[in-house]
C-alpha atoms as a PDB file:
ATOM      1  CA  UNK A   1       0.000   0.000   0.000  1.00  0.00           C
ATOM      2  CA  UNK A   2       2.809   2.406   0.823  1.00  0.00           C
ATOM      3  CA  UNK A   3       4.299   2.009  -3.007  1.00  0.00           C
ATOM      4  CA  UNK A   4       0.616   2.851  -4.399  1.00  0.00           C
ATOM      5  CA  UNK A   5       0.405   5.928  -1.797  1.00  0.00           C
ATOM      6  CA  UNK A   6       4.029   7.053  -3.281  1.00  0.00           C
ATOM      7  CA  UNK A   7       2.601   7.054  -6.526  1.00  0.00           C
ATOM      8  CA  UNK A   8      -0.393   8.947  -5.896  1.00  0.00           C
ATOM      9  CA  UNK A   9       1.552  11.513  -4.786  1.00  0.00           C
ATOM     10  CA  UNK A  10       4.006  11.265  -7.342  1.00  0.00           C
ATOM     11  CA  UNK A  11       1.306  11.945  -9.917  1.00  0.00           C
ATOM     12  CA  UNK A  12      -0.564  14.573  -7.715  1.00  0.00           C
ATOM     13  CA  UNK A  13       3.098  16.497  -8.059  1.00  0.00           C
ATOM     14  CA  UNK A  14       3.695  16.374 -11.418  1.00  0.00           C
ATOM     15  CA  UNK A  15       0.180  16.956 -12.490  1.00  0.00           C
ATOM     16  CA  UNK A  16       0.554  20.299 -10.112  1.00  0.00           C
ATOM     17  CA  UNK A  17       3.528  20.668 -11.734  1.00  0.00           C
ATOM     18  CA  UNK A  18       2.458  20.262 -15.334  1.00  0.00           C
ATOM     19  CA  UNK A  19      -0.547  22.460 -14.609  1.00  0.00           C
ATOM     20  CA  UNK A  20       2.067  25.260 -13.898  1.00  0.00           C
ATOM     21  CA  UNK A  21       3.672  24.930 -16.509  1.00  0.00           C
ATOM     22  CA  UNK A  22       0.089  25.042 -19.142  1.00  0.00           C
ATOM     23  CA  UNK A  23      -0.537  28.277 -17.354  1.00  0.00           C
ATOM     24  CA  UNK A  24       2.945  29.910 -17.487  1.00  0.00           C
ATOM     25  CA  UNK A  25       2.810  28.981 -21.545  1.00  0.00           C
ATOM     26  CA  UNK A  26       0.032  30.237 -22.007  1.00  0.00           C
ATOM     27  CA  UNK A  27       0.557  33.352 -20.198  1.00  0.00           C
ATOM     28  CA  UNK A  28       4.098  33.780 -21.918  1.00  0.00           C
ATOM     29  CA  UNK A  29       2.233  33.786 -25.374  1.00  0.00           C
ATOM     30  CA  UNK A  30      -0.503  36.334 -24.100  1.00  0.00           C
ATOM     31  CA  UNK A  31       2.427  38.426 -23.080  1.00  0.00           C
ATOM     32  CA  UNK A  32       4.348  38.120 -26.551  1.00  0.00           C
ATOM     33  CA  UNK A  33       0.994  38.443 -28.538  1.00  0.00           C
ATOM     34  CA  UNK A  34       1.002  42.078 -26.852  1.00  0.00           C
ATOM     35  CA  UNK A  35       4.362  43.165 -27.273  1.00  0.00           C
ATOM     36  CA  UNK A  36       3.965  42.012 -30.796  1.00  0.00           C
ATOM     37  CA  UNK A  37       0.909  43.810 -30.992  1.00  0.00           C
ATOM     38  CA  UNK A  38       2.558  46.818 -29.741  1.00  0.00           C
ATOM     39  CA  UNK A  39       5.166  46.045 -32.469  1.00  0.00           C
ATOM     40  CA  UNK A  40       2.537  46.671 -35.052  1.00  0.00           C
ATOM     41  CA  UNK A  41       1.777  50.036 -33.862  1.00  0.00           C
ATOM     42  CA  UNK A  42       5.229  51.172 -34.198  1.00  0.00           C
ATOM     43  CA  UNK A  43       5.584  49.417 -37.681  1.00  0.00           C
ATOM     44  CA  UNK A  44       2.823  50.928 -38.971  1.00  0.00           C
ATOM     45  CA  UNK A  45       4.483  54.274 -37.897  1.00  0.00           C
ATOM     46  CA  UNK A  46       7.314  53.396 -39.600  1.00  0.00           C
ATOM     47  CA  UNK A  47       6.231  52.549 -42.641  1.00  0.00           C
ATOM     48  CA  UNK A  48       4.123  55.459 -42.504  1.00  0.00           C
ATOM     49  CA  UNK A  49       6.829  57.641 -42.020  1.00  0.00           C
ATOM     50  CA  UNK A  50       9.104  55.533 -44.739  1.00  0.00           C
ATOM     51  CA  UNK A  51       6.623  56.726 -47.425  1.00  0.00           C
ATOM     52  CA  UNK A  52       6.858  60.038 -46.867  1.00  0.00           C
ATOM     53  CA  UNK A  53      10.122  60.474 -46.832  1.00  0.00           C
ATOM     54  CA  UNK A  54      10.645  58.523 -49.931  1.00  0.00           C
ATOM     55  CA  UNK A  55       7.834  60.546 -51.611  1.00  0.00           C
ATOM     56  CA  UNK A  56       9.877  63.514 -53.302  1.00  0.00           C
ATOM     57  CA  UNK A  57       6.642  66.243 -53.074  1.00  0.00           C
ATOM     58  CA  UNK A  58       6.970  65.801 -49.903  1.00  0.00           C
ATOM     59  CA  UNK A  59       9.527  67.697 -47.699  1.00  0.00           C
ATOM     60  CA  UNK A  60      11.043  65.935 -44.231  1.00  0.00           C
ATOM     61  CA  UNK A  61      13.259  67.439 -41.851  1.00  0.00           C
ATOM     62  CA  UNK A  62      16.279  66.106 -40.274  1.00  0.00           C
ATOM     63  CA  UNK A  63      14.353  65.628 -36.974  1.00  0.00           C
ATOM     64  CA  UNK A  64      11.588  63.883 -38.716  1.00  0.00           C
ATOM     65  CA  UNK A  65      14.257  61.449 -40.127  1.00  0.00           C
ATOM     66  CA  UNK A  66      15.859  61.048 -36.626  1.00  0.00           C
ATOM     67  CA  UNK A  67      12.293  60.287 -34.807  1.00  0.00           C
ATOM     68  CA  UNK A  68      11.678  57.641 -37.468  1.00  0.00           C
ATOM     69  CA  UNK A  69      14.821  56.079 -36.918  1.00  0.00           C
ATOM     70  CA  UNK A  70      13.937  56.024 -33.450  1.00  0.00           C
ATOM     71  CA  UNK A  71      11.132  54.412 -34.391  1.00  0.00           C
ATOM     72  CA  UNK A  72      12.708  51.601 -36.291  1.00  0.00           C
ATOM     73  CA  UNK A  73      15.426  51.365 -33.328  1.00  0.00           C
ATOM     74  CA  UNK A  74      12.124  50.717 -30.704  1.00  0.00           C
ATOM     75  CA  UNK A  75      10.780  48.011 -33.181  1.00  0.00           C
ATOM     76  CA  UNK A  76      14.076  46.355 -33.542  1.00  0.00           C
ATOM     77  CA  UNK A  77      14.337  46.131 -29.613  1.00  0.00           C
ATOM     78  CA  UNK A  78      11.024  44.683 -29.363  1.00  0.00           C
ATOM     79  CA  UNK A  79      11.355  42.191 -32.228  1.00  0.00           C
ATOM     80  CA  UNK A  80      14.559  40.756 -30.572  1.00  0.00           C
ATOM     81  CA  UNK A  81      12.924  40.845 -27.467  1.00  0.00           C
ATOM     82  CA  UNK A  82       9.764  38.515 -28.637  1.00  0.00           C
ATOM     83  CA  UNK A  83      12.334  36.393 -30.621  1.00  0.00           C
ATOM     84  CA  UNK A  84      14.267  35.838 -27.218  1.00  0.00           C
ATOM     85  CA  UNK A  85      10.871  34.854 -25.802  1.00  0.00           C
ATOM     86  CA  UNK A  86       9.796  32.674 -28.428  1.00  0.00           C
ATOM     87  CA  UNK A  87      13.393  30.746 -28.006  1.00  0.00           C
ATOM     88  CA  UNK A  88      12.776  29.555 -24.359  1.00  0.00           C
END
């Protein structure tokens, strides 16, 4: 009786444990859905701001250039960031 009573707790454990581990997965993917969601925003910014300073009629500054590239250094941040997530 004492070997079944080892077992049942044996399996009690690791189905706690397993359990734990379902809900930290699928919290780390809610968490990387946002930040790539927030990733979006910024790439639609970007691209935004890539067309017009590739369009010709119209004029960008040098500080409208800089904020862009700020722009495109925040994405890159955040992409490496999910990617780093994703790896675990």
């Amino acid at each position: 009786m004492a070997i079944q009573e080892e077992f049942e707790k044996l399996v009690d454990r690791l189905k706690t444990e397993r359990d734990e581990l379902k809900l930290k997965m699928h919290l780390a993917s809610m968490e990387v859905k946002e930040e790539f969601d927030e990733a979006e925003k910024k790439w639609d910014q970007l691209k935004n701001r890539a067309i017009d300073i590739a369009d010709g009629a119209v004029e960008t500054s040098d500080e409208y250039i800089d904020k862009a590239k700020i722009v495109g250094d925040e994405l890159k941040e955040a992409y490496n960031r999910i990617a780093s997530r994703l790896r675990k």
